[in-house]
Each structure stands twice: as structure tokens, then as C-alpha cells.
C-alpha atoms as a PDB file:
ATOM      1  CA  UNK A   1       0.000   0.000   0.000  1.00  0.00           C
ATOM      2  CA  UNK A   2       1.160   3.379  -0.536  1.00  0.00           C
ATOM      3  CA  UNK A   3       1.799   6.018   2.055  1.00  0.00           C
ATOM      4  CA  UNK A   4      -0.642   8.552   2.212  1.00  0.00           C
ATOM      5  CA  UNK A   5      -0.301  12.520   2.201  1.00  0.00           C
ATOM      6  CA  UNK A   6      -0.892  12.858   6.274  1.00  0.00           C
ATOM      7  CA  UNK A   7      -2.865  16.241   7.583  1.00  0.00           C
ATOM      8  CA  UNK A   8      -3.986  17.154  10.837  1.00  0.00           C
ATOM      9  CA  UNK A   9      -7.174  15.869  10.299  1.00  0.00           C
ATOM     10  CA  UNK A  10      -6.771  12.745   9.578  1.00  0.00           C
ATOM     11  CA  UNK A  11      -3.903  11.729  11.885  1.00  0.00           C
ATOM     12  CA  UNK A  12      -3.428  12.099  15.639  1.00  0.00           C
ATOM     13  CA  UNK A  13      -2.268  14.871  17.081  1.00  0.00           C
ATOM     14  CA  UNK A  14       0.622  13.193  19.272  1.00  0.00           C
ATOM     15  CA  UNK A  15       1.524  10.451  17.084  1.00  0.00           C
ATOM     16  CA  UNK A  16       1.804  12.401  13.136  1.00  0.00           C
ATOM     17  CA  UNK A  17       2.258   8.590  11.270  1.00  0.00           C
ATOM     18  CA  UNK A  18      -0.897   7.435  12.473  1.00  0.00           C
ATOM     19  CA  UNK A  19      -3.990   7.632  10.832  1.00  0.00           C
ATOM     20  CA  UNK A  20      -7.256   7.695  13.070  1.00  0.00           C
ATOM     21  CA  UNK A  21     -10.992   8.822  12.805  1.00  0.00           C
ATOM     22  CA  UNK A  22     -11.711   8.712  16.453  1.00  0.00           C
ATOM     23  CA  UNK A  23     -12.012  12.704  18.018  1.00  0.00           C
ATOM     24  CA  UNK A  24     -11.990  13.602  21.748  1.00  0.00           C
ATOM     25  CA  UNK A  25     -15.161  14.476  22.786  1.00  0.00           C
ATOM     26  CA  UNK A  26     -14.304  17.039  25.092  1.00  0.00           C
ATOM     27  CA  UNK A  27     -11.886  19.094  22.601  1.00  0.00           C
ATOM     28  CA  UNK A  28     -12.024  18.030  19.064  1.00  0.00           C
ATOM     29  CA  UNK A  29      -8.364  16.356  19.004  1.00  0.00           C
ATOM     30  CA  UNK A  30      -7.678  13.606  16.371  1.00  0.00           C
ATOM     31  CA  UNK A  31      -6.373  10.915  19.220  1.00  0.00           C
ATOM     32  CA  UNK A  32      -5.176   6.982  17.606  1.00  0.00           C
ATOM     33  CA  UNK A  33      -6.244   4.268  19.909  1.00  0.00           C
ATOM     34  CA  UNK A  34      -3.040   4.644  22.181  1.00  0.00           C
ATOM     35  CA  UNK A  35      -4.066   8.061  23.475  1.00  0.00           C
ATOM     36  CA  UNK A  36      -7.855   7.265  23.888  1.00  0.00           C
ATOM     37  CA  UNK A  37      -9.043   7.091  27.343  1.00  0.00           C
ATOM     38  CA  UNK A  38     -12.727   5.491  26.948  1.00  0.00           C
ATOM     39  CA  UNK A  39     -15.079   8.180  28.708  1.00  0.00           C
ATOM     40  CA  UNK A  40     -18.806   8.119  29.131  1.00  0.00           C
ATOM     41  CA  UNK A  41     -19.349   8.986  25.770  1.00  0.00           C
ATOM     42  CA  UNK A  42     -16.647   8.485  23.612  1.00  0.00           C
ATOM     43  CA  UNK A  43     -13.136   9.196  24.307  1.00  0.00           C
ATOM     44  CA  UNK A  44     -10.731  11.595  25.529  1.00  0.00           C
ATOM     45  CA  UNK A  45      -7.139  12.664  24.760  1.00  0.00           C
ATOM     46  CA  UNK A  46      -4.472  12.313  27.113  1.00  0.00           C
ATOM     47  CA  UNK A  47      -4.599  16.285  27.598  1.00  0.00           C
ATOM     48  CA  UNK A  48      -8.176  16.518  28.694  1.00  0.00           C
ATOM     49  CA  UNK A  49      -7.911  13.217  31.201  1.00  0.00           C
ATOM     50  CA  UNK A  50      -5.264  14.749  33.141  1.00  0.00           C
ATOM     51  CA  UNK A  51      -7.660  17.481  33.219  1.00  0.00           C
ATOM     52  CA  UNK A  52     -10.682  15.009  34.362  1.00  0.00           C
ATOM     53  CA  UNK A  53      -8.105  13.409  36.761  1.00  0.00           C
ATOM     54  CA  UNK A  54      -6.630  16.225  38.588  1.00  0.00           C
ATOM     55  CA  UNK A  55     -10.714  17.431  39.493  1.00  0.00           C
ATOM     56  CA  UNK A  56     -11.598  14.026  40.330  1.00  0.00           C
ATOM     57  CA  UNK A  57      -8.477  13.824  42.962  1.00  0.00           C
ATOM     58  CA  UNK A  58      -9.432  17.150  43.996  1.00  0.00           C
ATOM     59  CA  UNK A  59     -13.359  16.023  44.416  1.00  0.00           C
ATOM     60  CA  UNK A  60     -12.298  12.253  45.496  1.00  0.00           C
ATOM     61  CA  UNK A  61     -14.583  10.761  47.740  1.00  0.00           C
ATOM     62  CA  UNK A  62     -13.270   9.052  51.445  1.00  0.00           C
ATOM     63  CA  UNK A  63     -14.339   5.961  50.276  1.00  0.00           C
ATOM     64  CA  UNK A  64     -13.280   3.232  47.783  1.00  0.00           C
ATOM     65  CA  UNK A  65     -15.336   2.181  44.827  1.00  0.00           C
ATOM     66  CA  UNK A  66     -17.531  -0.988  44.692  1.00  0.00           C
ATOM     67  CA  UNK A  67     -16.516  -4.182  42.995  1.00  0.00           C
ATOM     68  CA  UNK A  68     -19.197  -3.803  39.979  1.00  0.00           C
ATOM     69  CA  UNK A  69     -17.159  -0.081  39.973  1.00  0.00           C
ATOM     70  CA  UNK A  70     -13.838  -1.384  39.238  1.00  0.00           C
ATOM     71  CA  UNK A  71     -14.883  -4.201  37.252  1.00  0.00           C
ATOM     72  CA  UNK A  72     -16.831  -1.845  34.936  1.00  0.00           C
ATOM     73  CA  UNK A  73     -13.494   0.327  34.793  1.00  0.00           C
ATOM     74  CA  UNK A  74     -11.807  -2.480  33.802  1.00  0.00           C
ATOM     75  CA  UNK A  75     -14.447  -2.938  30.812  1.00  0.00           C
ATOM     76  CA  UNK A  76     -14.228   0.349  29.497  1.00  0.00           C
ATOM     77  CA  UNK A  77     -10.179   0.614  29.349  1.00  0.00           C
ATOM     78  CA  UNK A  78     -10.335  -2.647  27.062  1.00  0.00           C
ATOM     79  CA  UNK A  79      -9.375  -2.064  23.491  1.00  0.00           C
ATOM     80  CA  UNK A  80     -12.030  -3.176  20.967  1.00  0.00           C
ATOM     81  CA  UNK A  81     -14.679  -4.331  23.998  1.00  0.00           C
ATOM     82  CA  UNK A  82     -17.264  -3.801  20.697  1.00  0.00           C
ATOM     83  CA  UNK A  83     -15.666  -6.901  18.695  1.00  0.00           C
ATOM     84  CA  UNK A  84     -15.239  -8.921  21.632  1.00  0.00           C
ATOM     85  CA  UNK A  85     -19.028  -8.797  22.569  1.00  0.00           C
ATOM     86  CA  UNK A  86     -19.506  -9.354  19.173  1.00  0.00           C
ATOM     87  CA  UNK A  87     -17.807 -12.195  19.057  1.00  0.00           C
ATOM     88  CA  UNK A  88     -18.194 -13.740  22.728  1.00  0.00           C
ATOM     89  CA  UNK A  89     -21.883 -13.524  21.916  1.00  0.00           C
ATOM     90  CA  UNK A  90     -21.538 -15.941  18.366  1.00  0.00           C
ATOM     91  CA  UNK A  91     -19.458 -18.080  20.205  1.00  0.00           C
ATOM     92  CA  UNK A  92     -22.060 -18.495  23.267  1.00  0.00           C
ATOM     93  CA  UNK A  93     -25.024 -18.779  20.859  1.00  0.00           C
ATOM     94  CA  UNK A  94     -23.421 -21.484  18.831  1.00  0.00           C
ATOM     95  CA  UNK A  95     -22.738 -23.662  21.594  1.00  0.00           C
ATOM     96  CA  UNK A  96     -25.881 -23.376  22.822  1.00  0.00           C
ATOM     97  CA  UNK A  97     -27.606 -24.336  19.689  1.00  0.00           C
ATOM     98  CA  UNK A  98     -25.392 -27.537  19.807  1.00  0.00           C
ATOM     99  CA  UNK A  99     -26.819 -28.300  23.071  1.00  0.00           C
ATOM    100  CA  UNK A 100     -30.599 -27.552  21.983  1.00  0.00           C
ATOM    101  CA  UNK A 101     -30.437 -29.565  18.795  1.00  0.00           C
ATOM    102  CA  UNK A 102     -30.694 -26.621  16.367  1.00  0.00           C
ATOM    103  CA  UNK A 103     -33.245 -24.937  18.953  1.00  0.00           C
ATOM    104  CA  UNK A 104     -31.211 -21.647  19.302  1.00  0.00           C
ATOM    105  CA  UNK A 105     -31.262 -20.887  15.781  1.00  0.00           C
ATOM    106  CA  UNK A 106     -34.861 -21.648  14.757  1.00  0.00           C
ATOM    107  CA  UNK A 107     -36.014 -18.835  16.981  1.00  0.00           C
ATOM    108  CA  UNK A 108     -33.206 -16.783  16.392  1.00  0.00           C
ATOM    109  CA  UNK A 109     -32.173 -16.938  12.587  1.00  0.00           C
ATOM    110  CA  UNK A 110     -33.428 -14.446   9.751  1.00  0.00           C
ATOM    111  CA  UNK A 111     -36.889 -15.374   7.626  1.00  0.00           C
ATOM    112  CA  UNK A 112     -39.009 -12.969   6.242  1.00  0.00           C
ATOM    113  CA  UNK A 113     -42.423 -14.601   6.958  1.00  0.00           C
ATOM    114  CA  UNK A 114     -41.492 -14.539  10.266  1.00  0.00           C
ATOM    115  CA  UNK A 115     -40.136 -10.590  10.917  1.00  0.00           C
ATOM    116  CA  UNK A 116     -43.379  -9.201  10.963  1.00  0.00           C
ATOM    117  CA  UNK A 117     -44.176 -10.484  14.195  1.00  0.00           C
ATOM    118  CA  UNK A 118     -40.866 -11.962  15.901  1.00  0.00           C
ATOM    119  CA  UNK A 119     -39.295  -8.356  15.127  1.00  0.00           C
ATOM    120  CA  UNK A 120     -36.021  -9.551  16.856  1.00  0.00           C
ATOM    121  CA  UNK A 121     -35.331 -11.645  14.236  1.00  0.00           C
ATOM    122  CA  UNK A 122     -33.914  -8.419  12.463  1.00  0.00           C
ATOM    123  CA  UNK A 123     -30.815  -8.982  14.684  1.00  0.00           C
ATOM    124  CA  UNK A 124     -30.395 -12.095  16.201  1.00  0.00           C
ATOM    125  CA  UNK A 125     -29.184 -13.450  12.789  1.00  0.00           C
ATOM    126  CA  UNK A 126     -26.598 -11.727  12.658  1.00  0.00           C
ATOM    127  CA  UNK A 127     -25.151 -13.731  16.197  1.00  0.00           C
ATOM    128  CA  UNK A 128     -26.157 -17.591  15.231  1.00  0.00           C
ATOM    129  CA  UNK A 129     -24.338 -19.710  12.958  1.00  0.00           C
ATOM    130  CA  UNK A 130     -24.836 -23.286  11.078  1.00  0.00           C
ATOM    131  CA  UNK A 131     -21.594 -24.945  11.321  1.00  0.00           C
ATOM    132  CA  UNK A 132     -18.309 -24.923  13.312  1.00  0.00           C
ATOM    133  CA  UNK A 133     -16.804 -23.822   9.893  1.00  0.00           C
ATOM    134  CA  UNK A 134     -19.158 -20.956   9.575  1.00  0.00           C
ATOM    135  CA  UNK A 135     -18.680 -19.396  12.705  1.00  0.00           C
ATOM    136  CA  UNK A 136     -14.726 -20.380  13.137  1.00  0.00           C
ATOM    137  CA  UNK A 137     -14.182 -18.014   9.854  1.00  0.00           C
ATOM    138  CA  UNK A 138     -17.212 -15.675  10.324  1.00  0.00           C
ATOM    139  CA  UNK A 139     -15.817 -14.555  13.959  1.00  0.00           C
ATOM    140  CA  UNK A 140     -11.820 -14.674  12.213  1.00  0.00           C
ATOM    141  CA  UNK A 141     -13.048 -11.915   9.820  1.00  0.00           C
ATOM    142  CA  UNK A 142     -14.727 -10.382  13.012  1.00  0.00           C
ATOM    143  CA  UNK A 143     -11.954 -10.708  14.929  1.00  0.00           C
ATOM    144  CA  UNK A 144      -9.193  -9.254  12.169  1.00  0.00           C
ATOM    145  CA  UNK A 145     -11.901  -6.459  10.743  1.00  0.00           C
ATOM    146  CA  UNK A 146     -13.573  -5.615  13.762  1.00  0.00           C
ATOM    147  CA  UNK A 147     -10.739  -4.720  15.621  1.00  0.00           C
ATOM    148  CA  UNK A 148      -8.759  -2.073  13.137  1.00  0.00           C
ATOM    149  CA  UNK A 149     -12.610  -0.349  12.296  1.00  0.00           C
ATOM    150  CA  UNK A 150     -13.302   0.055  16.075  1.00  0.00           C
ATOM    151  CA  UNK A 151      -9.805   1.289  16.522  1.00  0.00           C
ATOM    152  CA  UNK A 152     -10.158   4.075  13.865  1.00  0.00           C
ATOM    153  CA  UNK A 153     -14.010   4.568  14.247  1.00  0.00           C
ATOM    154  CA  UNK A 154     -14.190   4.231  17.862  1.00  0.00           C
ATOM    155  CA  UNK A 155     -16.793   1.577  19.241  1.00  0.00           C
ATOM    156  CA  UNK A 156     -20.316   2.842  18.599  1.00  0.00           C
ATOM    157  CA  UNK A 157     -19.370   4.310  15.228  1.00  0.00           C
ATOM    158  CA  UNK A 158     -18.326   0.506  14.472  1.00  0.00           C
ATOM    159  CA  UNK A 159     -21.688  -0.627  16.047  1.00  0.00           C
ATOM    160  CA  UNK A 160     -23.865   1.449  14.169  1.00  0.00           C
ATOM    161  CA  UNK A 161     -21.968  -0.281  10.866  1.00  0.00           C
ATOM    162  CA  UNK A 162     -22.029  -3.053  11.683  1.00  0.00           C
ATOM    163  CA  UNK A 163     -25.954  -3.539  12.760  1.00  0.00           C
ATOM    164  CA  UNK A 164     -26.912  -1.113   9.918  1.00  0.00           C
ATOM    165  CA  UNK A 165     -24.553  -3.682   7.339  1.00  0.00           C
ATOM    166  CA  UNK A 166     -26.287  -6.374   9.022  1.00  0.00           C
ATOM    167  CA  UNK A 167     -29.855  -4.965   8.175  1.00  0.00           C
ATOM    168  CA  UNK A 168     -28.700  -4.409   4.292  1.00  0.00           C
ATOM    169  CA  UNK A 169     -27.763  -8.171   4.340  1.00  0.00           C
ATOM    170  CA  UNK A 170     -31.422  -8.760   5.304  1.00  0.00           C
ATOM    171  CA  UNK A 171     -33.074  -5.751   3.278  1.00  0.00           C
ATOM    172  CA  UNK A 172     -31.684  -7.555   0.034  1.00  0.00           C
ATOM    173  CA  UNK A 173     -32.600 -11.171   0.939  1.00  0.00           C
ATOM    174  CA  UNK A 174     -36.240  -9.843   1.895  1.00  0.00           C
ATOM    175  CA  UNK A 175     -37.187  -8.527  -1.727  1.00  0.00           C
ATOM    176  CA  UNK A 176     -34.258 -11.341  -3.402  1.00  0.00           C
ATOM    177  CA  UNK A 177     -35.175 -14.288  -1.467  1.00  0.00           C
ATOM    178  CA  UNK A 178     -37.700 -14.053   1.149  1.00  0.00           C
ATOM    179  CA  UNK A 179     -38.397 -17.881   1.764  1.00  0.00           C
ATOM    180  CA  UNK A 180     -34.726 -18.145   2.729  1.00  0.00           C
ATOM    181  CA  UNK A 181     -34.128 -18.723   6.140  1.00  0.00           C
ATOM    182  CA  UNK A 182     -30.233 -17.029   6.845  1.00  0.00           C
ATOM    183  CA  UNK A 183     -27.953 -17.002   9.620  1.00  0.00           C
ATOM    184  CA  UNK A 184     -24.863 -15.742  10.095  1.00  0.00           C
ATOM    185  CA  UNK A 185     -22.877 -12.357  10.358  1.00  0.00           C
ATOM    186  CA  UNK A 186     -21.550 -12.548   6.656  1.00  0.00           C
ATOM    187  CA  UNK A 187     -23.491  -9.361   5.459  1.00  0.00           C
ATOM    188  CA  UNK A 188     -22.198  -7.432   8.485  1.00  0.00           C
ATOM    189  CA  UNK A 189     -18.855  -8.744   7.899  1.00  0.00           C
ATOM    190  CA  UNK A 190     -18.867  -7.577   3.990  1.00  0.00           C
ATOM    191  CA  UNK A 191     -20.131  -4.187   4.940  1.00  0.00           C
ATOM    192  CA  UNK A 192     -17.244  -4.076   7.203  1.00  0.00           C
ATOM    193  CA  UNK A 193     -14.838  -4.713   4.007  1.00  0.00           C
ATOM    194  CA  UNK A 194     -16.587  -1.939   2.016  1.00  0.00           C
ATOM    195  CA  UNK A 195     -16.591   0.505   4.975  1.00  0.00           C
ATOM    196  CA  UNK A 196     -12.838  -0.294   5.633  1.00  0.00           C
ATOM    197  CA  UNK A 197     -12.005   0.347   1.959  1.00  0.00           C
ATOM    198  CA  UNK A 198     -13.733   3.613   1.759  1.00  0.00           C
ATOM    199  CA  UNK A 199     -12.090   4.559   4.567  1.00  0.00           C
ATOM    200  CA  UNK A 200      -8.902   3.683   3.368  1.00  0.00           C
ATOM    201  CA  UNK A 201      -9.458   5.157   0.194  1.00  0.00           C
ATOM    202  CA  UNK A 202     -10.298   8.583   2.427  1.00  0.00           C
ATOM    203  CA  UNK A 203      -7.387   8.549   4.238  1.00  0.00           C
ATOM    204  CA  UNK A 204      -5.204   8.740   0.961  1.00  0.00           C
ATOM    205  CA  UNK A 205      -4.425   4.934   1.105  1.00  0.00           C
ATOM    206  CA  UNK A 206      -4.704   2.478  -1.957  1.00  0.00           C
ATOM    207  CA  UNK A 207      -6.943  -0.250  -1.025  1.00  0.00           C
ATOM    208  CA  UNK A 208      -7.136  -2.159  -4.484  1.00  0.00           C
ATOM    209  CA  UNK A 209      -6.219  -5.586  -2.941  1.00  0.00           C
ATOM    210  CA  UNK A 210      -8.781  -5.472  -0.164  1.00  0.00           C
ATOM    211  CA  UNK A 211     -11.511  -4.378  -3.377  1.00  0.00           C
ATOM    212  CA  UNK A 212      -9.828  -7.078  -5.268  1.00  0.00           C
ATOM    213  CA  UNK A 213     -10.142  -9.591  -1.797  1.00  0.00           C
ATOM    214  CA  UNK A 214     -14.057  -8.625  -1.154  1.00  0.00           C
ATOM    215  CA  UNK A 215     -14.669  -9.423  -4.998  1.00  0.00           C
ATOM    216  CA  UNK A 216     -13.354 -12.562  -4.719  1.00  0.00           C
ATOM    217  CA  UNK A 217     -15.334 -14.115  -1.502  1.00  0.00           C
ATOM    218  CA  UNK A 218     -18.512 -12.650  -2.963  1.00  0.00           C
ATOM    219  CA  UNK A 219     -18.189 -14.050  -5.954  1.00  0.00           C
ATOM    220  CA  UNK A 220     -18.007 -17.606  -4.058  1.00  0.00           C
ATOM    221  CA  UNK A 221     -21.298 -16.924  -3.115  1.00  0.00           C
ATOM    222  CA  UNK A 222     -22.958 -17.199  -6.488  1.00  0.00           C
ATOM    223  CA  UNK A 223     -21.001 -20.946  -7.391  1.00  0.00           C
ATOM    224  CA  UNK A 224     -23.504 -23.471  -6.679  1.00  0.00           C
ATOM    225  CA  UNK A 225     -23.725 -25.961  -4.065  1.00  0.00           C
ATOM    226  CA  UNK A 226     -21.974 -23.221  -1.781  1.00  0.00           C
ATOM    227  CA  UNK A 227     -25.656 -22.619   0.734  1.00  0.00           C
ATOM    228  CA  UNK A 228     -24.175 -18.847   0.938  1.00  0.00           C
ATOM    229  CA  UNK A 229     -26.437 -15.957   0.897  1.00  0.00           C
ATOM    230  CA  UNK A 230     -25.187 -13.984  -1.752  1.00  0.00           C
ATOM    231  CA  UNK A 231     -28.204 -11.688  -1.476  1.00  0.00           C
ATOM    232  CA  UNK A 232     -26.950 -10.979   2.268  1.00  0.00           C
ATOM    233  CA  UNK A 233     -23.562 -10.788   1.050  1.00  0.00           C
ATOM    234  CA  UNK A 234     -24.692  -8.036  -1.289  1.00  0.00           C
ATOM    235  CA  UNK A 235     -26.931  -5.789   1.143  1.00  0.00           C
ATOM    236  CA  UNK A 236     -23.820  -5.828   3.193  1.00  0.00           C
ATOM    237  CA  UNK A 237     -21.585  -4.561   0.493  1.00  0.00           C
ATOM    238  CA  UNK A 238     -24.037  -1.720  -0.206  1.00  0.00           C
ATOM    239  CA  UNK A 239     -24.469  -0.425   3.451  1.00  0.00           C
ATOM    240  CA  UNK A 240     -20.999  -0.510   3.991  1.00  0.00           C
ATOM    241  CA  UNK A 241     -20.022   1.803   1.466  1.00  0.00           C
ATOM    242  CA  UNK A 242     -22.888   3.447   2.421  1.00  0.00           C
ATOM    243  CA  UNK A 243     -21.862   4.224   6.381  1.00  0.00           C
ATOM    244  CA  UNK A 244     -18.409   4.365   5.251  1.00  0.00           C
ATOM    245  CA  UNK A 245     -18.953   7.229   3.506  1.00  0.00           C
ATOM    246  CA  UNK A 246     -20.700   9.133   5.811  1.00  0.00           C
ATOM    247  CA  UNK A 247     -18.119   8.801   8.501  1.00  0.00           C
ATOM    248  CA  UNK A 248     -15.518   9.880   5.601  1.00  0.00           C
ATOM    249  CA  UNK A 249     -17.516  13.126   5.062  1.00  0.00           C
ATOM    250  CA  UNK A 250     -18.430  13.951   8.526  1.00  0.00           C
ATOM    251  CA  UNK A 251     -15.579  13.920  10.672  1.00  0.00           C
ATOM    252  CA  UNK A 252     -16.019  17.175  12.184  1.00  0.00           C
ATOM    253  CA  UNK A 253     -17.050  17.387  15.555  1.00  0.00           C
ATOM    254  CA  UNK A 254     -19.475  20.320  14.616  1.00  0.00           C
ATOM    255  CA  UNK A 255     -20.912  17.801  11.857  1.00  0.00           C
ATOM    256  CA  UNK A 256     -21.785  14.454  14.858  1.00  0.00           C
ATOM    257  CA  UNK A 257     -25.271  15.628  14.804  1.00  0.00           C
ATOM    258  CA  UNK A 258     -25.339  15.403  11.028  1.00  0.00           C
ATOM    259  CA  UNK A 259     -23.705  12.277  11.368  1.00  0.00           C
ATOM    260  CA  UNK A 260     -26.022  10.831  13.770  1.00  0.00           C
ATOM    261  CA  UNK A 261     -29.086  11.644  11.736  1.00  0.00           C
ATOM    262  CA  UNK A 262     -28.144   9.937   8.569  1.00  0.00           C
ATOM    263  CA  UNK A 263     -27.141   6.758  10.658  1.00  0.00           C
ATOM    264  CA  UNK A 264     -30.485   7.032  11.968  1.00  0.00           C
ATOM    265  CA  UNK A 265     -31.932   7.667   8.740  1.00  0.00           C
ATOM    266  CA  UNK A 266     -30.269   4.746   7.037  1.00  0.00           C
ATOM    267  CA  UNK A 267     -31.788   2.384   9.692  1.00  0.00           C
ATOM    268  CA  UNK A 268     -35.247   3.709   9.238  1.00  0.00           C
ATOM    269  CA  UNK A 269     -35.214   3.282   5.277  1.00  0.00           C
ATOM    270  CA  UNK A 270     -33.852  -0.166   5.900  1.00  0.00           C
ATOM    271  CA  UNK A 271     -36.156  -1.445   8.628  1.00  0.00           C
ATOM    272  CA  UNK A 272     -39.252   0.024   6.625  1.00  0.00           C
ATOM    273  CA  UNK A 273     -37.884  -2.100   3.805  1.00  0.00           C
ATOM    274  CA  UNK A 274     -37.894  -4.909   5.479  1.00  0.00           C
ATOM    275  CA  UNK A 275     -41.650  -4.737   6.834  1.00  0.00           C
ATOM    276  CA  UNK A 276     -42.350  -3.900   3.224  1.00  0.00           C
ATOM    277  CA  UNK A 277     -40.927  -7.067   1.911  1.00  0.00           C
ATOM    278  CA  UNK A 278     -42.975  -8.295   4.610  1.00  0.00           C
ATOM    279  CA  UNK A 279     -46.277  -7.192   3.813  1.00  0.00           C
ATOM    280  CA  UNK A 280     -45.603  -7.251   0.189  1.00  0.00           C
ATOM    281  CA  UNK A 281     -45.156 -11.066   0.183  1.00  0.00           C
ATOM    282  CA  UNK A 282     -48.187 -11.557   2.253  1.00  0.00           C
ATOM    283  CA  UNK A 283     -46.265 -12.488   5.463  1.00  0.00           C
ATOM    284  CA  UNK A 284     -47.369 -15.526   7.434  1.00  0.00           C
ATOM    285  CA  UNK A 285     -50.115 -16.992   5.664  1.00  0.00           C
ATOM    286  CA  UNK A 286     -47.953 -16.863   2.104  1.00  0.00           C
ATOM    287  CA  UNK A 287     -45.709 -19.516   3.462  1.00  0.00           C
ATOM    288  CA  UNK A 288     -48.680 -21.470   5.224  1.00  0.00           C
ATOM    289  CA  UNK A 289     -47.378 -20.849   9.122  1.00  0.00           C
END
């Protein structure tokens, strides 16, 4: 990959070769993932938690804090805590559904017919796998993916992608293939691939082979015999370039309500989609249940 043309904007203030989209909260600093300090919302440079500190000592209560206190301290200073849930969840789910005899993902895997009135559905998909195959690379791309996006979008930013990826992965297979019955996080994870290459792309970086990389696995999806959800795989791709986008264009900290609002706006398009697929195909009764 080439090096990119680095600005103030798009690299952190203490550390000039690193690239990062994650802002303090408090002051507006560009801050990589060694100088964020997790706050209640967000994160904070190193200049404004000295800050924080020095009032807290001066404010400090006599007593200690609780053992839920320092536990959830401990929580919020982990790196990527967004990708570990993500993954700690799959992981719990699929066992589970081993145990149950398929129970776990019957009630918690993605059908159309069903959405309408099992609304969780629009979710839960996204968390229960089929095989040990499917979830042992699912969770690797997790794993690899998640990690560097919630590192340069901070954690909720890479929620928010990653549900609203997820719900283009089951927008498309709604109007594509509605009898289907899907599981798995593969939409999410392909939206993650487009968001990370417009990202890249953003930050001056050529991203070809990771274009070249998500071509190739969603192209497996189309061979026959494969039981892959291209359709998913496709929704996915869309959203992510989608959200990936929008973080690219609104960085600013004067620009997070903008940002908010077409996040917000992209889920309620998508989730009215969905119930339109619904209703369009007759729901319940099309499919007899």
C-alpha cells in the first residue's frame, strides 16, 4: 500500500504517522487508539484526562469504589470491547444451539415470513451460525476487521456499521429471497470490508487488494452448491459503502449531529424495507405458518 499525504485531520495529534478517525469528545483532538481514554461517551485525549483526573483527585470521595465499579473500569479501558461482545456472543449462541439440537437458531435466525411479528429476528441473525466452519471463519473476519474499524471509528461508530450492514444483508434477501431462512454475520462482515475500503481510500491509502479480496469471496457466493447468501452478502456490500462514507464526510465534531441523523436515517429506510418485503409477500399466511 502506498503512504498517504498525512494532515492534521486525519492523523493524531501526538503520534503524526498514524492515521485515526476517532475525536476527543471534550476538545475536538484527532487521538489513535493509544491516546484514547474510553469516557462516558466516547473518548478523551491524554490532555483533557489529566484534566478530568486532577478534578476528580481534587473532588475524590473518602471511600473506595464498589466491585461492579472497578470491574466496569476495567471494561471500558479494554481495546475493541465492541468486537469482543460481538464475538463472545456468536461463540455463546453457537454452543448453545449444539446443546438444543438446532433450537437456538430456529427462533433466532433471519426469515421474512417470520419478521413481521418476531421483530427480533432483524438482529439475532446476525449472532447464530450453522456450522463450526461458519462461525470459526465468520468470527476470524470479526476478529481481524472488527478490531482495526473500532480502533479508527471508535466503538459505537463501528456498532452502528455493523448492525446497519447487518440490516442491508437482510433488506436484500427480503425482496431477493424471502423464503430463505439465513444465519450468520456474513453481510455485516462484507459491509465491514466496504466501509474499511472507503475509509482507506479517504485517508489517501490504496486499497485495491482489499476491493480485489471482497470481490473474490462474494463471488463464491454465487457458485452453486456453496448454501451462501449472496443476497446478504450483497446488502452488506451496499451499506458498507454506504456508512463508510458518511463517517468519511463527517468527521467534524461540529458535523456528529449530522452524522447521527443519517445513521439514523439509514436504519429507518432499511427497517421500513424490510416490513415492506414483509407485507408485500403476504407475510405468514404466504408460506402457510
Amino acid at each position: 500500500m502506498s503512504d498517504p499525504a498525512y494532515t492534521s485531520t486525519n492523523t493524531c495529534y501526538r503520534h503524526p504517522d498514524r492515521q485515526s478517525f476517532v475525536l476527543c469528545q471534550r476538545c475536538g483532538r484527532t487521538i489513535c487508539p493509544e491516546c484514547q481514554t474510553p469516557a462516558a461517551v466516547g473518548v478523551h485525549c491524554p490532555e483533557c484526562v489529566r484534566e478530568q483526573r486532577a478534578q476528580f483527585q481534587a473532588n475524590r470521595r473518602a471511600t473506595g469504589p464498589s466491585g461492579f465499579t472497578v470491574a466496569r473500569r476495567r471494561f471500558a479501558m479494554l481495546d475493541q470491547k465492541a468486537t469482543v461482545v460481538i464475538v463472545g456472543i456468536s461463540v455463546v449462541l453457537w454452543l448453545l444451539n449444539q446443546v438444543t439440537g438446532g433450537y437456538v437458531n430456529l427462533w433466532l435466525s433471519y426469515y421474512t415470513p417470520l419478521v413481521g411479528t418476531q421483530p427480533w429476528r432483524l438482529v439475532t441473525g446476525l449472532f447464530v451460525h450453522s456450522s463450526f466452519l461458519h462461525i470459526l471463519f465468520n468470527m476470524w473476519a470479526v476478529w481481524i476487521f472488527g478490531r482495526m474499524l473500532e480502533n479508527i471509528l471508535g466503538t459505537w461508530r463501528f456498532v452502528a456499521l455493523y448492525f446497519l450492514a447487518g440490516l442491508g444483508g437482510d433488506l436484500a434477501v427480503s425482496w431477493l429471497s424471502p423464503g430463505t431462512q439465513v444465519v450468520g454475520a456474513s453481510g455485516a462482515i462484507f459491509g465491514l470490508f466496504a466501509a474499511f475500503f472507503v475509509i482507506q481510500r479517504s485517508l489517501g491509502y490504496n486499497a485495491v487488494q482489499l476491493l480485489v479480496i471482497m470481490g473474490l469471496n462474494l463471488v463464491v457466493g454465487f457458485l452453486p452448491g456453496t448454501n451462501i447468501s449472496w443476497q446478504a452478502h450483497v446488502g452488506g456490500i451496499v451499506l458498507g459503502f454506504i456508512t463508510g462514507f458518511v463517517f468519511s464526510k463527517t468527521r467534524n465534531v461540529r458535523q456528529r449531529g449530522l452524522q447521527i441523523g443519517l445513521l439514523v436515517a439509514e436504519a429507518v429506510v432499511l427497517v421500513a424495507g424490510i416490513f415492506a418485503a414483509f407485507v408485500h409477500i403476504g407475510g405468514l399466511t404466504v408460506y402457510g405458518l
